[in-house]
Protein backbone atom coordinates (compact mmCIF):
# COMPACT_ATOMS: atom_id res chain seq x y z
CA UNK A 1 -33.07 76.03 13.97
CA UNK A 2 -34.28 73.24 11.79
CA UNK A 3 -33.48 69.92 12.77
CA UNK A 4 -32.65 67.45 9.63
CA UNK A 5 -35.47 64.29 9.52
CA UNK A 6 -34.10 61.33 9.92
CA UNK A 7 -35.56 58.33 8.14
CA UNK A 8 -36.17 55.56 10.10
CA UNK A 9 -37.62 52.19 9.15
CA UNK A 10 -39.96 49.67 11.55
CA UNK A 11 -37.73 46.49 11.45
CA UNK A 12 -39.90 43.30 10.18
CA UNK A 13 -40.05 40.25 12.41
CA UNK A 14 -37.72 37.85 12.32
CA UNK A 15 -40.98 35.38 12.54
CA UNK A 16 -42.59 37.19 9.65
CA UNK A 17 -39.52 36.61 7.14
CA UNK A 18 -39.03 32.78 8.64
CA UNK A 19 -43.00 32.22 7.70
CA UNK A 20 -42.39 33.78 4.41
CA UNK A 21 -39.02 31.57 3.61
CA UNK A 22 -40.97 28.76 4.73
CA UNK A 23 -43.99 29.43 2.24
CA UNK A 24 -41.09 30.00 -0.53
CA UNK A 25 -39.39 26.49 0.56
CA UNK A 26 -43.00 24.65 0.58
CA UNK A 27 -44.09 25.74 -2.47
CA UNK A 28 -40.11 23.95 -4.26
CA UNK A 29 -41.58 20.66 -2.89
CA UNK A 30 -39.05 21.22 0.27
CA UNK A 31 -40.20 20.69 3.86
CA UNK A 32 -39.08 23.50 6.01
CA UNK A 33 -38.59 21.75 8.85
CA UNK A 34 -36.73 18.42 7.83
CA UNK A 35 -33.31 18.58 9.30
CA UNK A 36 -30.05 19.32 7.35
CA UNK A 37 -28.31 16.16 6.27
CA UNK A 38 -24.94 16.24 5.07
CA UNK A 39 -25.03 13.87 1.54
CA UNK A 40 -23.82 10.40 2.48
CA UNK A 41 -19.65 10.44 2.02
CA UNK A 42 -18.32 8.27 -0.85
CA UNK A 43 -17.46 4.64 0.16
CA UNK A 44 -13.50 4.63 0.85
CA UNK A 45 -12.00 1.96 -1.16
CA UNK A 46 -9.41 -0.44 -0.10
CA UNK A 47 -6.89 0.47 -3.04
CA UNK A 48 -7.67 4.22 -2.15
CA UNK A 49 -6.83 3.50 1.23
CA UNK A 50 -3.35 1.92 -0.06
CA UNK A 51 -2.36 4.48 -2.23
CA UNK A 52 -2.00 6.97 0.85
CA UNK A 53 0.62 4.53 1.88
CA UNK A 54 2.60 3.82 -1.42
CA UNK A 55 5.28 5.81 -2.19
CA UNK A 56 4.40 9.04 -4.39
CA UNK A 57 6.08 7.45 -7.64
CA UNK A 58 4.42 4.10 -7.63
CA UNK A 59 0.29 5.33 -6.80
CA UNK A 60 -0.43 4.10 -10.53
CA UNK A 61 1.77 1.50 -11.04
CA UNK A 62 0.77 -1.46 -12.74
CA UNK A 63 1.92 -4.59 -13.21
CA UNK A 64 2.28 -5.89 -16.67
CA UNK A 65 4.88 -8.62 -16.53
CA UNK A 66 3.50 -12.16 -17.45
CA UNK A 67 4.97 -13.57 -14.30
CA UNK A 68 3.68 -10.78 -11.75
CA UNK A 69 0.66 -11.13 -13.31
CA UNK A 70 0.35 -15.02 -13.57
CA UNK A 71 1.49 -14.40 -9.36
CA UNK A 72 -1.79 -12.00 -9.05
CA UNK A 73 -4.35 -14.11 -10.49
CA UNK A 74 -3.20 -16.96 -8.58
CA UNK A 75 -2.54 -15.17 -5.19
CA UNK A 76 -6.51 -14.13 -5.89
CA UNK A 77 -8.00 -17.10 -6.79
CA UNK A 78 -6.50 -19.44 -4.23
CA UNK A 79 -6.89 -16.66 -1.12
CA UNK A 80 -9.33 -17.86 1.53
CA UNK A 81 -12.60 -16.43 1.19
CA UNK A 82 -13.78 -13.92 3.84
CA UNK A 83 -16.69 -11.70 4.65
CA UNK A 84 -18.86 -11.44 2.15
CA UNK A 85 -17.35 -14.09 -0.09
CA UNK A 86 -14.23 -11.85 -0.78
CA UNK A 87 -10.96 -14.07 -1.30
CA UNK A 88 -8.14 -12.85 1.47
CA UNK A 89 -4.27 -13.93 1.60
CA UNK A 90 -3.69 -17.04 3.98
CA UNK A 91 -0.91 -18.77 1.81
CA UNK A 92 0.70 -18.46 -1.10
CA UNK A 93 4.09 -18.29 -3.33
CA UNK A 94 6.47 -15.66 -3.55
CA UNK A 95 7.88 -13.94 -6.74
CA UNK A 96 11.98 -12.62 -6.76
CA UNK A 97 12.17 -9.92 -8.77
CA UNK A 98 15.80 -9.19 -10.06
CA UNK A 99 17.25 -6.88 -12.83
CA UNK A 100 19.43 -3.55 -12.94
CA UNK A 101 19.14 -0.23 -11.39
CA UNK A 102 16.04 0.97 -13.12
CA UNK A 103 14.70 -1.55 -14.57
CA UNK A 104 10.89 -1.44 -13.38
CA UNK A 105 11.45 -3.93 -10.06
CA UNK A 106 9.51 -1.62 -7.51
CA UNK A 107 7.22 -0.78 -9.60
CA UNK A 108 6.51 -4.36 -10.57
CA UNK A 109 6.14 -4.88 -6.90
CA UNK A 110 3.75 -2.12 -5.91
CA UNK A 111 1.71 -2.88 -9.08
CA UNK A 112 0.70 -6.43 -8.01
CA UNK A 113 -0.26 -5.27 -4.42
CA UNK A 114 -2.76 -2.25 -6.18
CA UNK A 115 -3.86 -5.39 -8.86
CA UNK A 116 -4.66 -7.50 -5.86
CA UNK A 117 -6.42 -4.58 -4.33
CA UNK A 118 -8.39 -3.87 -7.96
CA UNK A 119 -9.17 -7.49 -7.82
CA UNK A 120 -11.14 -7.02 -4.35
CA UNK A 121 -8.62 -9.37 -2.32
CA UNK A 122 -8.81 -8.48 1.50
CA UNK A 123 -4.92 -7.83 1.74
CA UNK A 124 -2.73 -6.29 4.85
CA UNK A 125 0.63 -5.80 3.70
CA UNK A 126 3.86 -4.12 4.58
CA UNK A 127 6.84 -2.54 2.88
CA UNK A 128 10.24 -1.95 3.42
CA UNK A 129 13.78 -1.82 1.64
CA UNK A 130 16.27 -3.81 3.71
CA UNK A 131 18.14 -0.71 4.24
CA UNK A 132 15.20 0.82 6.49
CA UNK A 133 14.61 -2.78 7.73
CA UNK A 134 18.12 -2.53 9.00
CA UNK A 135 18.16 1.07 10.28
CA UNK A 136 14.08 0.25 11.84
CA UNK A 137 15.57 -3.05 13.77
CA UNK A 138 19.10 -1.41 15.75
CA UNK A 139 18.56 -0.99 19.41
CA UNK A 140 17.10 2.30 20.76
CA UNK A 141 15.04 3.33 23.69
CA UNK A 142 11.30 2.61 23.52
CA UNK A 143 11.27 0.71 20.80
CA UNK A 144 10.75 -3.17 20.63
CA UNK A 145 13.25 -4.24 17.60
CA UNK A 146 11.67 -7.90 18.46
CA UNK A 147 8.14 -6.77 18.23
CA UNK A 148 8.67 -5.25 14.83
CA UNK A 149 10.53 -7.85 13.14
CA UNK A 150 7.91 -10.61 14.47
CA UNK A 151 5.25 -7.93 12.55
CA UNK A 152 7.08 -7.89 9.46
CA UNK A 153 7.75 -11.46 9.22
CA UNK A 154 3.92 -13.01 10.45
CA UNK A 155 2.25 -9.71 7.82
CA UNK A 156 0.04 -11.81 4.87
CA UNK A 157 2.28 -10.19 2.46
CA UNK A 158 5.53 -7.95 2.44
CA UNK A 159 7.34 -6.09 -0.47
CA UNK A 160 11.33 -6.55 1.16
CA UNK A 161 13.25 -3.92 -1.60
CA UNK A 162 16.56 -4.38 -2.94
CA UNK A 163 17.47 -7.05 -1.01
CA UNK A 164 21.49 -7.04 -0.65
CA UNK A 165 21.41 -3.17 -1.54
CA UNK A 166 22.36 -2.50 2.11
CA UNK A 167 25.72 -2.58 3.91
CA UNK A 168 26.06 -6.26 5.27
CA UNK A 169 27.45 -7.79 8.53
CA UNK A 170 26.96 -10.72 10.80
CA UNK A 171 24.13 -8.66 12.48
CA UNK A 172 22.20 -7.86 8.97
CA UNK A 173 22.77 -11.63 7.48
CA UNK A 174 21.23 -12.41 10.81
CA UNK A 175 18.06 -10.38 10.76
CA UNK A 176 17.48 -10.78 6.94
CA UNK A 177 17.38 -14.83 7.83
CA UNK A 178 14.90 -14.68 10.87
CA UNK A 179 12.84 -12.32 8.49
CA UNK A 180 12.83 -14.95 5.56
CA UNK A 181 13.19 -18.13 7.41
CA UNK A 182 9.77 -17.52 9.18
CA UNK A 183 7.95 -16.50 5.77
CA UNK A 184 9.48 -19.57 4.57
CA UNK A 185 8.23 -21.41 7.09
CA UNK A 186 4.73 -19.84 6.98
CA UNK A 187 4.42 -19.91 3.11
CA UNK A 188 3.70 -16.16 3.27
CA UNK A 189 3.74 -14.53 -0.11
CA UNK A 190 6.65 -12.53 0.01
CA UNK A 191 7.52 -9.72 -2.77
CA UNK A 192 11.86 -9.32 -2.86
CA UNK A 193 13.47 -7.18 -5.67
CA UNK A 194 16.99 -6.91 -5.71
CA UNK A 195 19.39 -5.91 -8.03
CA UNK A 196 22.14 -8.58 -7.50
CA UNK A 197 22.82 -10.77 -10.05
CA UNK A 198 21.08 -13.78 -9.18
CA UNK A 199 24.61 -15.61 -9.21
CA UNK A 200 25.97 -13.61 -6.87
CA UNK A 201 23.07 -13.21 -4.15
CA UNK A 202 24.43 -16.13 -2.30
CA UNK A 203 27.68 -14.61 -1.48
CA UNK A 204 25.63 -11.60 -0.62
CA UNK A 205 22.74 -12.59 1.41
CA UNK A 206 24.29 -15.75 2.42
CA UNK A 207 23.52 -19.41 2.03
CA UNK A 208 20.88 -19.85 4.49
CA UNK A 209 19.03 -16.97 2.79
CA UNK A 210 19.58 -18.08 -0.78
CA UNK A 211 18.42 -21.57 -0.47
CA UNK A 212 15.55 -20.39 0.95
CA UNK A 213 14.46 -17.86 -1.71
CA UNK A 214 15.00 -20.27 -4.50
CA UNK A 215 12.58 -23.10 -3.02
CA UNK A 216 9.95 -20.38 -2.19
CA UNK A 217 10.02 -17.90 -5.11
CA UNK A 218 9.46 -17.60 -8.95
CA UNK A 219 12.23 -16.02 -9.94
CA UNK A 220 11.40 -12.71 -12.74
CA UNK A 221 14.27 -10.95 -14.16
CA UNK A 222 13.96 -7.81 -15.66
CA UNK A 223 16.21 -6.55 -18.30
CA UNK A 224 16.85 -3.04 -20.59
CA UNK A 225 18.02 0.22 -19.59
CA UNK A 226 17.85 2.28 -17.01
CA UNK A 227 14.58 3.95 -16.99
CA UNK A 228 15.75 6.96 -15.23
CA UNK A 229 18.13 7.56 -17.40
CA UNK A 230 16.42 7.32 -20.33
CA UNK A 231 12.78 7.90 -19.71
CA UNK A 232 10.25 7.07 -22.21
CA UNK A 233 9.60 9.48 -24.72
């Protein structure tokens, strides 16, 4: 019987194949024995940081209206300057931002917090649309209603959205003063769209509210169809 020959092969060292990798390496102008550094991550910047919070819809939005933009520039030329000479939010005015359904208010809105952001102003800011204010503020067990309004109304600057969109009561007309009454009081810049009429936000709102928001805000009303009705072509 004839047995078949099996062809075997002497396995190199592992130490012979690592000298000749290194010798390859050496010869590219690459030390062989520097350790492996990961490149250095791009810097994160502050309106890329933003944009993970803002709504979907409004991550490019821009403002473009004389009088958000007039708000912008000042908001970032009288901030109080910070680390590294950057101007941050300590005071300012407010803008009210009314029209109809569709109109552009929100996006308005978002678009001066991303211009501040473009503009290198150290902002912390907060948004909310007074029905979620509302629904974020009733009672419920572990959770400070208190804690969160006194957050909201101390925050440098605050979008509040559609303002008098939300089913009123005693209890809302209530919260929705504290809120404004201590940005009032603090001169904190304070962003409010509604879609109200401005004639009829006092019955709305109510008076104590309204006065208010006319001494602290500029008042920019947007006009022209609904845009998602009739998108642009």
């Amino acid at each position: 019987m004839t047995t078949a020959a099996t062809s075997t092969r002497e396995p190199q060292r592992a130490g012979a194949l690592a000298d000749r990798l290194g010798t390859i390496l050496t010869d590219r102008g690459i030390d062989p024995t520097a350790p492996l550094t990961e490149p250095p991550a791009e810097p994160v910047t502050a309106l890329e940081l933003a944009d993970a919070r803002i709504p979907a819809r409004y991550r490019r939005a821009l403002a473009d209206h004389p009088k958000v933009t007039a708000w912008v520039e000042e908001i970032a030329r009288t901030g109080r300057k910070g680390p590294g000479e950057a101007p941050g939010i300590s005071e300012g005015p407010s803008l009210l931002i009314a029209g109809p359904t569709g109109t552009g208010k929100t996006h308005q809105a978002y678009g001066a917090v991303r211009s501040l952001l473009a503009a290198n102003v150290r902002l912390r800011w907060e948004a909310t649309t007074t029905a979620d204010l509302y629904a974020s503020l009733r009672p419920r067990q572990g959770h400070d209603p208190e804690r969160a309004l006194w957050s909201l109304g101390r925050c440098p600057l605050l979008i509040l959205d559609d303002l008098g969109a939300a089913k009123t009561s005693e209890w809302t007309e209530e919260l929705t003063y504290r809120l404004i009454n201590r940005r009032y009081n603090e001169m904190l810049p304070t962003l409010v769209t509604t879609n109200m009429p401005i004639a009829e936000l006092r019955g709305t709102v109510g008076d104590r509210v309204a006065s208010r928001l006319a001494e602290m805000t500029t008042r920019v009303i947007l006009g022209g169809a609904d845009r998602r009705r009739h998108p642009a072509c």
